[in-house]
Each structure stands twice: as C-alpha cells, then as structure tokens.
N, C-alpha and C. Protein backbone atom coordinates (compact mmCIF):
# COMPACT_ATOMS: atom_id res chain seq x y z
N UNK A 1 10.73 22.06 0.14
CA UNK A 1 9.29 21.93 0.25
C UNK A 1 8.96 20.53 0.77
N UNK A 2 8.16 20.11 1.84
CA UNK A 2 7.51 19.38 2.00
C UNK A 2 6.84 18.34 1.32
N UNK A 3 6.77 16.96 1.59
CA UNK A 3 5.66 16.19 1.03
C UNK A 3 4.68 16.33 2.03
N UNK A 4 3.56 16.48 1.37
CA UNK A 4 2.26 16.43 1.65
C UNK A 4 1.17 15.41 1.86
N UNK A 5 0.74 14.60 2.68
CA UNK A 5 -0.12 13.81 2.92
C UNK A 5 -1.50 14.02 3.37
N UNK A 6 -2.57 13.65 2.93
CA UNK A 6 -3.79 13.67 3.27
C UNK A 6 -4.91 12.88 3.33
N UNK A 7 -5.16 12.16 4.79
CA UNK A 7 -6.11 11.28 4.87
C UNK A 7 -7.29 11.60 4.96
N UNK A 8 -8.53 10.66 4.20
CA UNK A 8 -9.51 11.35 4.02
C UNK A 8 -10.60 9.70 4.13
N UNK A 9 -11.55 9.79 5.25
CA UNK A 9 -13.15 9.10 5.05
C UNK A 9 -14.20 9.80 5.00
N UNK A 10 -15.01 9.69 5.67
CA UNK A 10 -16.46 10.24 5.36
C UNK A 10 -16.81 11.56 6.30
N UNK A 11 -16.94 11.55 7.63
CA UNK A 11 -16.77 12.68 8.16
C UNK A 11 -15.59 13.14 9.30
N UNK A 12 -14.90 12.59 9.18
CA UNK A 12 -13.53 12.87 9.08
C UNK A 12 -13.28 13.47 11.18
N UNK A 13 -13.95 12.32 11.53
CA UNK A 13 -13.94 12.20 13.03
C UNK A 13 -13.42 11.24 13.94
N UNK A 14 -13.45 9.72 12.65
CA UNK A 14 -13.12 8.44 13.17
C UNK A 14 -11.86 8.21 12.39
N UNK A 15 -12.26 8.01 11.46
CA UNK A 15 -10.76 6.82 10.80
C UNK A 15 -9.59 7.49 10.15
N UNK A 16 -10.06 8.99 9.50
CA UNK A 16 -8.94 9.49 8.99
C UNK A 16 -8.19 10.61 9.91
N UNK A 17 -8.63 11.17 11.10
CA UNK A 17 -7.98 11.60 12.40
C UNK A 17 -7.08 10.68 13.17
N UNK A 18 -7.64 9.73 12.88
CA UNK A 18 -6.73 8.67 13.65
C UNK A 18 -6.29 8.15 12.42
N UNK A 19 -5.69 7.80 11.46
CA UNK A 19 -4.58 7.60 10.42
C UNK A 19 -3.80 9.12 10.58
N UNK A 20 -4.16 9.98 10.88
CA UNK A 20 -3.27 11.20 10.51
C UNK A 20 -2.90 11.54 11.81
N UNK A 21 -3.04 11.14 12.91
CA UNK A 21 -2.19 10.72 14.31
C UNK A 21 -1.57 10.04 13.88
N UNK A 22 -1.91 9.01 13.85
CA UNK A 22 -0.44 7.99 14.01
C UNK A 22 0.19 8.02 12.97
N UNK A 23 0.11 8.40 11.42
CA UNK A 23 0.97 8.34 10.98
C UNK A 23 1.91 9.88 11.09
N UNK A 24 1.72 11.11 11.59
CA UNK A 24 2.28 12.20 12.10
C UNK A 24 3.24 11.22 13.34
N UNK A 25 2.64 10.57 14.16
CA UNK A 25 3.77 10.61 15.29
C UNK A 25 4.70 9.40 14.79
N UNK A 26 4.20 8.28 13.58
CA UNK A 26 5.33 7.43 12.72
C UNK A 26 6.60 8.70 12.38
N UNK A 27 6.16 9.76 11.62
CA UNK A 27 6.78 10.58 10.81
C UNK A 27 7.99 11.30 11.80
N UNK A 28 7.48 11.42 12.72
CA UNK A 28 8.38 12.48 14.08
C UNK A 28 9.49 10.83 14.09
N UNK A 29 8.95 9.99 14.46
CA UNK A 29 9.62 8.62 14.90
C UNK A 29 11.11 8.36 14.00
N UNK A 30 10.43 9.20 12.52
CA UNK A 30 11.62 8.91 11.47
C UNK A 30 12.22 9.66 11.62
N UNK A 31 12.34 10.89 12.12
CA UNK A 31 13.20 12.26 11.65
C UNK A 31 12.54 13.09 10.76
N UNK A 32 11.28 12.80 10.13
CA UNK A 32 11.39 13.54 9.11
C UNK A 32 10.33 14.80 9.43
N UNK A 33 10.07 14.83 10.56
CA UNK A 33 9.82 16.22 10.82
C UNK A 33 10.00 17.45 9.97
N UNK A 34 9.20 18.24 9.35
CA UNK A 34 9.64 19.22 8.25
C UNK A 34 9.96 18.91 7.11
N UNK A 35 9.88 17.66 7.05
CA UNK A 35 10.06 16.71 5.66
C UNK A 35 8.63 16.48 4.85
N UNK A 36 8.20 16.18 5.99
CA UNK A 36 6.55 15.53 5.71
C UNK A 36 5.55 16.26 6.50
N UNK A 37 4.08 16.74 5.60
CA UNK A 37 2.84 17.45 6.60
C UNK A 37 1.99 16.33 6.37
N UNK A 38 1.15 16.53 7.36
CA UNK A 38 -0.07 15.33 7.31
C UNK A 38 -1.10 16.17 7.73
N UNK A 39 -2.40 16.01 7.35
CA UNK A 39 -3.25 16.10 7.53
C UNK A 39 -4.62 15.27 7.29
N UNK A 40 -5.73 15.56 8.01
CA UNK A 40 -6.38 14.40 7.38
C UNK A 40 -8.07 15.88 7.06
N UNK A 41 -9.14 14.81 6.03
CA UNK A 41 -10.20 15.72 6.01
C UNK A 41 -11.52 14.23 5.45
N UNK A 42 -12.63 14.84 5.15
CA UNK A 42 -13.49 14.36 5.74
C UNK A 42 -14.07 14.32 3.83
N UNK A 43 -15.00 13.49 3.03
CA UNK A 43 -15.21 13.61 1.72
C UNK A 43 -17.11 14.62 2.04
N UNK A 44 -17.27 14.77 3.43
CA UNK A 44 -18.86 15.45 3.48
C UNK A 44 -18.42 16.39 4.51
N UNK A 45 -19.05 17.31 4.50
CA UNK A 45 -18.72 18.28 5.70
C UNK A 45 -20.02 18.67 6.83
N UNK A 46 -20.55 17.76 7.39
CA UNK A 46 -21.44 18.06 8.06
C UNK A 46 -20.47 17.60 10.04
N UNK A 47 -19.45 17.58 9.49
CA UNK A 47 -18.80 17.44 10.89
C UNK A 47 -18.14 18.47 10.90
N UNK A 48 -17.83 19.31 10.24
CA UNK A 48 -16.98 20.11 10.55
C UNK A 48 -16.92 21.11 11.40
N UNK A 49 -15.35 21.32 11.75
CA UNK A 49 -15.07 22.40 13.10
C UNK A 49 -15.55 21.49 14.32
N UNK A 50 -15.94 20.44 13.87
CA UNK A 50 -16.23 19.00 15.58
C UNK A 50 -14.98 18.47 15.46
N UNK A 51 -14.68 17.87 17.28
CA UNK A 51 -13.56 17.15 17.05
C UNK A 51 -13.89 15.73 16.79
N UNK A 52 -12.93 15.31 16.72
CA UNK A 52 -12.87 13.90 16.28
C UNK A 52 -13.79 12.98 17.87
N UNK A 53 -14.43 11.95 16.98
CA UNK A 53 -15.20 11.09 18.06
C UNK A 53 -14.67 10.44 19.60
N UNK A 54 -15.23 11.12 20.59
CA UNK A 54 -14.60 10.83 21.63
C UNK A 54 -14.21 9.08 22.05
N UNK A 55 -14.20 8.42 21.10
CA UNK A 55 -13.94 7.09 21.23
C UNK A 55 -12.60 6.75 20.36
N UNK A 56 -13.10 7.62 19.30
CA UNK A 56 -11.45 7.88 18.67
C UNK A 56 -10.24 8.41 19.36
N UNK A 57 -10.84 9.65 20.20
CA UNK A 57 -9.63 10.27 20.83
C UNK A 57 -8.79 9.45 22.31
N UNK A 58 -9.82 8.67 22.75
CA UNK A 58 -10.18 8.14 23.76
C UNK A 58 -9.28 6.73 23.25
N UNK A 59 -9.11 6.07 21.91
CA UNK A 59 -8.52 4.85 21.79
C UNK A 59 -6.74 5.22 21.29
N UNK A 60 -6.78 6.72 20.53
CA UNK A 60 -5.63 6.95 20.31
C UNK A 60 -4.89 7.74 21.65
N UNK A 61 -5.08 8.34 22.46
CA UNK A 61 -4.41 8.60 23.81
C UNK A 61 -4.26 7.68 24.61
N UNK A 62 -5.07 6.36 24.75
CA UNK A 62 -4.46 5.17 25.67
C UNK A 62 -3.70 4.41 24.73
N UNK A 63 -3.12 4.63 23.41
CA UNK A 63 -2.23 3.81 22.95
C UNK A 63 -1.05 4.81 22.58
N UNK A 64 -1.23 6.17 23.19
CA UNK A 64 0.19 7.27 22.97
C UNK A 64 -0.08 8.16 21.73
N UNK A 65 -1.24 8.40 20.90
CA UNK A 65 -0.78 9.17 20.03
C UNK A 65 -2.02 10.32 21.05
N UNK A 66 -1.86 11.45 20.07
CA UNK A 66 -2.43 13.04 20.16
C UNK A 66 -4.19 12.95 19.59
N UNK A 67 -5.10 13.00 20.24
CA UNK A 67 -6.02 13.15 20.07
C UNK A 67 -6.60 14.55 19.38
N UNK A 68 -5.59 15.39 19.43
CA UNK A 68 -6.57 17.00 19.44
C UNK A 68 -7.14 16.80 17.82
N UNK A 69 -8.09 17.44 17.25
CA UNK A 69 -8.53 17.35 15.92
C UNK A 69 -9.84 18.18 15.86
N UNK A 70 -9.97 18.82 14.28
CA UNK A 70 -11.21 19.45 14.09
C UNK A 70 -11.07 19.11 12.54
N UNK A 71 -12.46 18.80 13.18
CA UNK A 71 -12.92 18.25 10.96
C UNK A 71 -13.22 18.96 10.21
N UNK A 72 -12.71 18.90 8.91
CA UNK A 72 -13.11 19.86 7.53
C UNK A 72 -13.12 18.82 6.52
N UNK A 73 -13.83 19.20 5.40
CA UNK A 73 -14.35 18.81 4.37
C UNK A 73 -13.11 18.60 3.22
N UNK A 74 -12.90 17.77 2.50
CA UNK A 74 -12.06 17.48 1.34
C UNK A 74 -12.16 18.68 0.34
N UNK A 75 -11.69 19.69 -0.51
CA UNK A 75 -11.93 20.03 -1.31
C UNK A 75 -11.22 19.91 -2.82
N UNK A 76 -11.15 19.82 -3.49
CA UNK A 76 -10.85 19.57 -4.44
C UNK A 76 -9.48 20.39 -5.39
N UNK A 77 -9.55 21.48 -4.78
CA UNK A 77 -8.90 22.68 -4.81
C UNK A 77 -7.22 22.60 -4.11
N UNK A 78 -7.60 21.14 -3.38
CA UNK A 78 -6.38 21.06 -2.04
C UNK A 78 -5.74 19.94 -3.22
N UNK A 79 -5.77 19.04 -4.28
CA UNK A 79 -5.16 18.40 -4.76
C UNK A 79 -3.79 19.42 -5.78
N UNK A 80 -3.90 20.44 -6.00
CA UNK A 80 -2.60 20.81 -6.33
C UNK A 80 -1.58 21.36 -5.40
N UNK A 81 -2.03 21.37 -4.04
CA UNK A 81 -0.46 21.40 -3.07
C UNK A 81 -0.29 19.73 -2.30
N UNK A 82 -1.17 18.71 -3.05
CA UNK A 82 -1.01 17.47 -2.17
C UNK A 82 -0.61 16.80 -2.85
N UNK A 83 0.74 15.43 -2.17
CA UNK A 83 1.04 15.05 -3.01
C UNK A 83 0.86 13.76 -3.14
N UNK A 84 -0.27 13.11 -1.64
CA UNK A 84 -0.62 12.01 -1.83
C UNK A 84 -1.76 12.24 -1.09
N UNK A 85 -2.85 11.47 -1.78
CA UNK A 85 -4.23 11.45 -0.95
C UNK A 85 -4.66 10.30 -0.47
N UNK A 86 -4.87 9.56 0.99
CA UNK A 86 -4.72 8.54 1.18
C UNK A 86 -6.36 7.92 1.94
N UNK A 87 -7.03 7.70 0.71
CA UNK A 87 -8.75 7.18 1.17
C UNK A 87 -8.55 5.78 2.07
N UNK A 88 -9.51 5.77 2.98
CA UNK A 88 -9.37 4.78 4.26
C UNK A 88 -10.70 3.85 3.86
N UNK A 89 -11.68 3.96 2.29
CA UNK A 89 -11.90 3.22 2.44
C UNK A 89 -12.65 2.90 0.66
N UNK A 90 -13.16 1.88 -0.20
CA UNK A 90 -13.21 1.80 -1.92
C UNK A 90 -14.34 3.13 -2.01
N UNK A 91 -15.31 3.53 -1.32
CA UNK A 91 -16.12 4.80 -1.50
C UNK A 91 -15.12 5.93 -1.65
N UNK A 92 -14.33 6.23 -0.47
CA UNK A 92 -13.83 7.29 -0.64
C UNK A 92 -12.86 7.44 -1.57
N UNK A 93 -12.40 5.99 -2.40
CA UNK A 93 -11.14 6.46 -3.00
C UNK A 93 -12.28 6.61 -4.38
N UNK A 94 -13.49 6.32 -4.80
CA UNK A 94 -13.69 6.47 -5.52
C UNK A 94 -14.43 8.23 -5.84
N UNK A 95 -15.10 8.32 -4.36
CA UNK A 95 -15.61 9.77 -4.30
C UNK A 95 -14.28 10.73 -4.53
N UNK A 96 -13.20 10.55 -4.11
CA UNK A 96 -11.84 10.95 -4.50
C UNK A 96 -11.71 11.69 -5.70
N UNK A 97 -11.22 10.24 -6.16
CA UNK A 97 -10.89 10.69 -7.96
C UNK A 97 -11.92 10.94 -8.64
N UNK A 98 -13.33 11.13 -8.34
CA UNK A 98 -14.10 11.57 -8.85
C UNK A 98 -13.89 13.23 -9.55
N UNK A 99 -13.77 13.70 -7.81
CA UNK A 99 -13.47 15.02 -7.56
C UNK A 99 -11.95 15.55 -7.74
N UNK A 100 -11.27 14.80 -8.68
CA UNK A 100 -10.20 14.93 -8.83
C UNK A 100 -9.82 16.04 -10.24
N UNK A 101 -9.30 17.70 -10.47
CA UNK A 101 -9.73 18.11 -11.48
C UNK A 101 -9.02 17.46 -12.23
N UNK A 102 -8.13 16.76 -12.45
CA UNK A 102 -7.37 16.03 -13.59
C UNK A 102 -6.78 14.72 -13.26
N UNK A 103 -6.65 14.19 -14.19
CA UNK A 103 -6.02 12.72 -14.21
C UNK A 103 -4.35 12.35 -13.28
N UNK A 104 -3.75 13.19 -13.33
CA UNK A 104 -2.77 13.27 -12.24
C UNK A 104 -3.20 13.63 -11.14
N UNK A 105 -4.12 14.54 -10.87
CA UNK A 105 -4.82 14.66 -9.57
C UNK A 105 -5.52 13.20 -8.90
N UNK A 106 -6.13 12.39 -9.95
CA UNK A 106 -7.54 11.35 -9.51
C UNK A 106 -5.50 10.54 -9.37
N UNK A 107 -4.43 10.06 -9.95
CA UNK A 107 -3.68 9.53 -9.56
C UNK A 107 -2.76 9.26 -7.95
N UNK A 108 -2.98 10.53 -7.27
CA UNK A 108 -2.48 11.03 -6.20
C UNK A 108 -3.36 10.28 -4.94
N UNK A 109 -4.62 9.81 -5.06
CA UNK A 109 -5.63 8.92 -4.27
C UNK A 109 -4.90 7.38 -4.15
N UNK A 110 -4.94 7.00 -3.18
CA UNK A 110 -4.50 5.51 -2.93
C UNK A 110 -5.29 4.80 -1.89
N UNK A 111 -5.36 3.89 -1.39
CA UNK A 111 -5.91 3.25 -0.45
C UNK A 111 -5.05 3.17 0.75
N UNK A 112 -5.38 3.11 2.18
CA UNK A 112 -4.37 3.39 3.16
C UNK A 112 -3.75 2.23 3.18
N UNK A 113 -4.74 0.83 3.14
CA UNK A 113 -4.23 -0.43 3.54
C UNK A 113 -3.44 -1.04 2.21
N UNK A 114 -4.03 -0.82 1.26
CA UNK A 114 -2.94 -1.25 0.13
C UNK A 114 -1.07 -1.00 0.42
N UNK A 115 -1.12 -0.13 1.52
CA UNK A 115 0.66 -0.35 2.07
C UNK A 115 0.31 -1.48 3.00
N UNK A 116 -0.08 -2.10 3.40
CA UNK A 116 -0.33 -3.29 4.35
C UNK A 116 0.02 -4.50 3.44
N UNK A 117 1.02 -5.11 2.99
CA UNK A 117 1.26 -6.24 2.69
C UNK A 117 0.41 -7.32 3.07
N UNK A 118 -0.11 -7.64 4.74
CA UNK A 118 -0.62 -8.48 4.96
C UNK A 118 -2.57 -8.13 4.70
N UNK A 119 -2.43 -7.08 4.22
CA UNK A 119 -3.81 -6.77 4.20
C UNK A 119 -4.83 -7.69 3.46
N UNK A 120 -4.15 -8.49 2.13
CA UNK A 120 -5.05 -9.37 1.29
C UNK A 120 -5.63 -8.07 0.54
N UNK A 121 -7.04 -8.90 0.27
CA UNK A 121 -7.75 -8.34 -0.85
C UNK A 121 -8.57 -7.17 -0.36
N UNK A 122 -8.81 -7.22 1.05
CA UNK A 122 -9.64 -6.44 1.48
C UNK A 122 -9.22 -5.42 2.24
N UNK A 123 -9.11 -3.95 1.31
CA UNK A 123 -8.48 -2.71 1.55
C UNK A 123 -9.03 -1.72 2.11
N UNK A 124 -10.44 -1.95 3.11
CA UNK A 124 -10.98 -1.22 2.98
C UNK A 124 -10.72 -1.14 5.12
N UNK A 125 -10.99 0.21 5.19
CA UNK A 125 -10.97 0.49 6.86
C UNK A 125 -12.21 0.25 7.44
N UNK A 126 -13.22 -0.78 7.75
CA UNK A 126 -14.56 -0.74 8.30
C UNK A 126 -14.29 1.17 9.35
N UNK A 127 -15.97 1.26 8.52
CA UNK A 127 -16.13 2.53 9.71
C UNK A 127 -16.51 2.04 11.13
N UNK A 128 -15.91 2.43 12.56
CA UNK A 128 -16.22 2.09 13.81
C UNK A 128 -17.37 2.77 14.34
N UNK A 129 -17.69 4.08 13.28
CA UNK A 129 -18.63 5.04 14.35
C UNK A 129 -20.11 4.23 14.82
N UNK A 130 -20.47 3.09 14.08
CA UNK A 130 -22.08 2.97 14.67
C UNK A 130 -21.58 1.79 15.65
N UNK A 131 -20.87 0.76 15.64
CA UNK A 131 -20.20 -0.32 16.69
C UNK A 131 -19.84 0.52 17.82
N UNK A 132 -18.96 -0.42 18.62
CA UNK A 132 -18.49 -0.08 19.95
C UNK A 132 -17.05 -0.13 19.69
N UNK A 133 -16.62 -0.24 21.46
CA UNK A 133 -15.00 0.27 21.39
C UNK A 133 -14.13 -0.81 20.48
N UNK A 134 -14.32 -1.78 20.03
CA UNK A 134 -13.41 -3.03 19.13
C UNK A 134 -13.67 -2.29 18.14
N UNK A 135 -14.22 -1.56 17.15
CA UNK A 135 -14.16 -1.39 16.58
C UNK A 135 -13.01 -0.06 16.04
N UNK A 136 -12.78 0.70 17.28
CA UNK A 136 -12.03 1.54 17.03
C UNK A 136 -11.05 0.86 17.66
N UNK A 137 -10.83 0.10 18.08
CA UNK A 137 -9.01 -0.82 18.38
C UNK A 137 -8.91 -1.55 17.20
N UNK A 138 -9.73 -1.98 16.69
CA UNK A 138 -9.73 -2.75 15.11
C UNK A 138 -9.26 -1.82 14.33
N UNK A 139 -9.70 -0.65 13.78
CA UNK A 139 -9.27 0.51 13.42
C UNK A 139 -8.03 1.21 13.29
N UNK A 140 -7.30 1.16 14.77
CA UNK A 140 -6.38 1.74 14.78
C UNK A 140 -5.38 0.95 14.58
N UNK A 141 -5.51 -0.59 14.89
CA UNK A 141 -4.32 -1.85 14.25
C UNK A 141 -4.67 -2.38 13.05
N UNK A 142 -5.25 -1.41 12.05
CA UNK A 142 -5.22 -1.29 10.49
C UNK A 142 -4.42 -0.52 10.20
N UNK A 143 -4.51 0.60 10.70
CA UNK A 143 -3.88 1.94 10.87
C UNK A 143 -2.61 1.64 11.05
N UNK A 144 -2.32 1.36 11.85
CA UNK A 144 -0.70 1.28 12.32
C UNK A 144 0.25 -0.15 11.35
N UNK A 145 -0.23 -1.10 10.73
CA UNK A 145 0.00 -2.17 10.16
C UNK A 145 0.21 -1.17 8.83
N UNK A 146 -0.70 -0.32 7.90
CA UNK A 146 -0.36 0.01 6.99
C UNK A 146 0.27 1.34 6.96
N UNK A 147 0.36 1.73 8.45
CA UNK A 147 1.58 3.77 8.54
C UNK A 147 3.22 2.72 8.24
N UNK A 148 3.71 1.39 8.34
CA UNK A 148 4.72 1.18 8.01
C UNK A 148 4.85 1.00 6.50
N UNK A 149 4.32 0.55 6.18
CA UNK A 149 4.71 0.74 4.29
C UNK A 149 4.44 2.06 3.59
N UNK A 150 3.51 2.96 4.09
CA UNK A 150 3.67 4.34 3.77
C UNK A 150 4.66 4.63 4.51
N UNK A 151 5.34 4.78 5.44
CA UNK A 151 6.32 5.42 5.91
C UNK A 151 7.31 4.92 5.01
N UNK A 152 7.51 3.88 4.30
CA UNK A 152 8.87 3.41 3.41
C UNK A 152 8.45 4.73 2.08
N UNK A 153 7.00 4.44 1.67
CA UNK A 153 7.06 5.20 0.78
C UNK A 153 7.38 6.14 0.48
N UNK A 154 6.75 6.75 1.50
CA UNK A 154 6.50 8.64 1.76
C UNK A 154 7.87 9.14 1.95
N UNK A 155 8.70 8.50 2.74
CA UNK A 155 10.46 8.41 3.21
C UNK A 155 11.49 8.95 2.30
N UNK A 156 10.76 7.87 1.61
CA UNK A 156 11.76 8.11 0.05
C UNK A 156 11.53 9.42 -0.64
N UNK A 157 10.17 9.45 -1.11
CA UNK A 157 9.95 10.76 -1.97
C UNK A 157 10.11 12.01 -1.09
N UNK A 158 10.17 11.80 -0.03
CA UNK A 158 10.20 12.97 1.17
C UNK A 158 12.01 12.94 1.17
N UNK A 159 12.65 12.47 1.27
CA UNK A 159 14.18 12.56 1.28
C UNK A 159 14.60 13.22 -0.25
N UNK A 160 13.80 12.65 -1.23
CA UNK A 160 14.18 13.25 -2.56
C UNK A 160 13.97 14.77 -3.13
N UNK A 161 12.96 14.94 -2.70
CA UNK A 161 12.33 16.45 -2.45
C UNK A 161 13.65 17.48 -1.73
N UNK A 162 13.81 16.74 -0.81
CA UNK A 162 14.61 17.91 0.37
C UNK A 162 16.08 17.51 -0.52
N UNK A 163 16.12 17.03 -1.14
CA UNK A 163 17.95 16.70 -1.55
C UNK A 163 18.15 17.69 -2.82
C-alpha cells in the first residue's frame, strides 16, 4: 500500500497544485513511484472542477513540472486513507485539524515549510493569487526548498510500508 500525501490551501488553484507538482515529479526523481500518491485539494470548494490558475500553470511548465489540474474541496472523510496532510499555510493547518474527526486524524496535518530548515519562523506560503507573476516564482521556490525535507520524510515511511 502506498503512502499517501495531500496538499491542501484555500481554493486549491495556486499553491497546493503547485506543491503537488513538484513534489509528484520530486517523488518520480526518487524511484518511488508506486510508493507514494500525491494529491492536492482546496479547504473551500467554490473552485472546483477549475483548473489550476493560469499563472500557476504557466510558472510550473517554464520551470519543467506538469501543469494539468482540477480542483476539489478537502473533505474530511479523506483523512482515513491519508497519511499525511500537508497545509501551505497557519489558516489552513488550523481549518485542517479542525475538521479533523479525531485526534490522530487533526495529527496527520503539518505545515509544508516546516520541512524547510531554512524557513525560520515563518511557515506560512503567502497566497500569489491577488499579486503578480513574483509572486508565483516566490511560491514555487518555497515549494521546492521544503519538497526536499518531505521527500527525506515521506522516503522513509514510504520504504517502510512497502518492506
């Protein structure tokens, strides 16, 4: 069985489509293909079945990852086949474990950048959607700074699973 990953912001067009690109094409990078699923979803659903923001798709295809994406809503229901939930920003990890039905469930929520060693104190992914294009290159070299310490993580428990 698979480990399970799931990134999740607000409408699930900007920041957690693009964490769940790049950290899917980190994951291919390792081998662990079939090891690890990723997905990402959105904590409101008024985007849904839209793709991800053409500035998003537009910043992750000129730096090599896969743009394709359609947004859906977080549900709550999805925390007993997931085995890590990874909020992109202190709202969502708190709207999270809110909606979490149990205390091992609200445990499974983490912050993306808290794998960012160099991140400091401030864990949070600014949203890019009302700014311009820096903001989604800002974005995605958050993104990619903290897919390497989840990839140590996820690695491990993903190798242990399959053994």
């Amino acid at each position: 069985m698979s480990y399970r990953v799931c990134f999740v912001c607000t409408g699930n067009i900007c920041r957690s489509p693009m964490a769940e690109s790049v950290f899917r094409a980190r994951v291919a990078e390792a081998g662990l293909d079939g090891l690890v699923d990723v997905d990402s979803a959105g904590t409101g659903g008024w985007h849904e079945g839209d793709p991800a923001d053409p500035r998003t798709v537009s910043v992750l295809e000129e730096h090599g990852y896969d743009g394709a994406h359609r947004a859906r809503q977080f549900e709550a229901s999805w925390f007993a086949r997931l085995d890590l939930v990874v909020a992109l920003d202190e709202g969502h990890l708190r709207a999270l474990r809110r909606l979490a039905p149990t205390e091992q469930d609200a445990e499974k929520v983490r912050l993306l950048r808290s794998y960012d060693p160099a991140a400091g104190d401030d864990l949070d992914v600014p949203d890019p959607y009302y700014g311009g294009p820096e903001g989604f290159e800002e974005c995605l070299a958050m993104v990619e700074a903290a897919s390497v310490g989840l990839l140590d993580a996820v690695r491990e428990k993903a190798r242990e699973r399959a053994a």
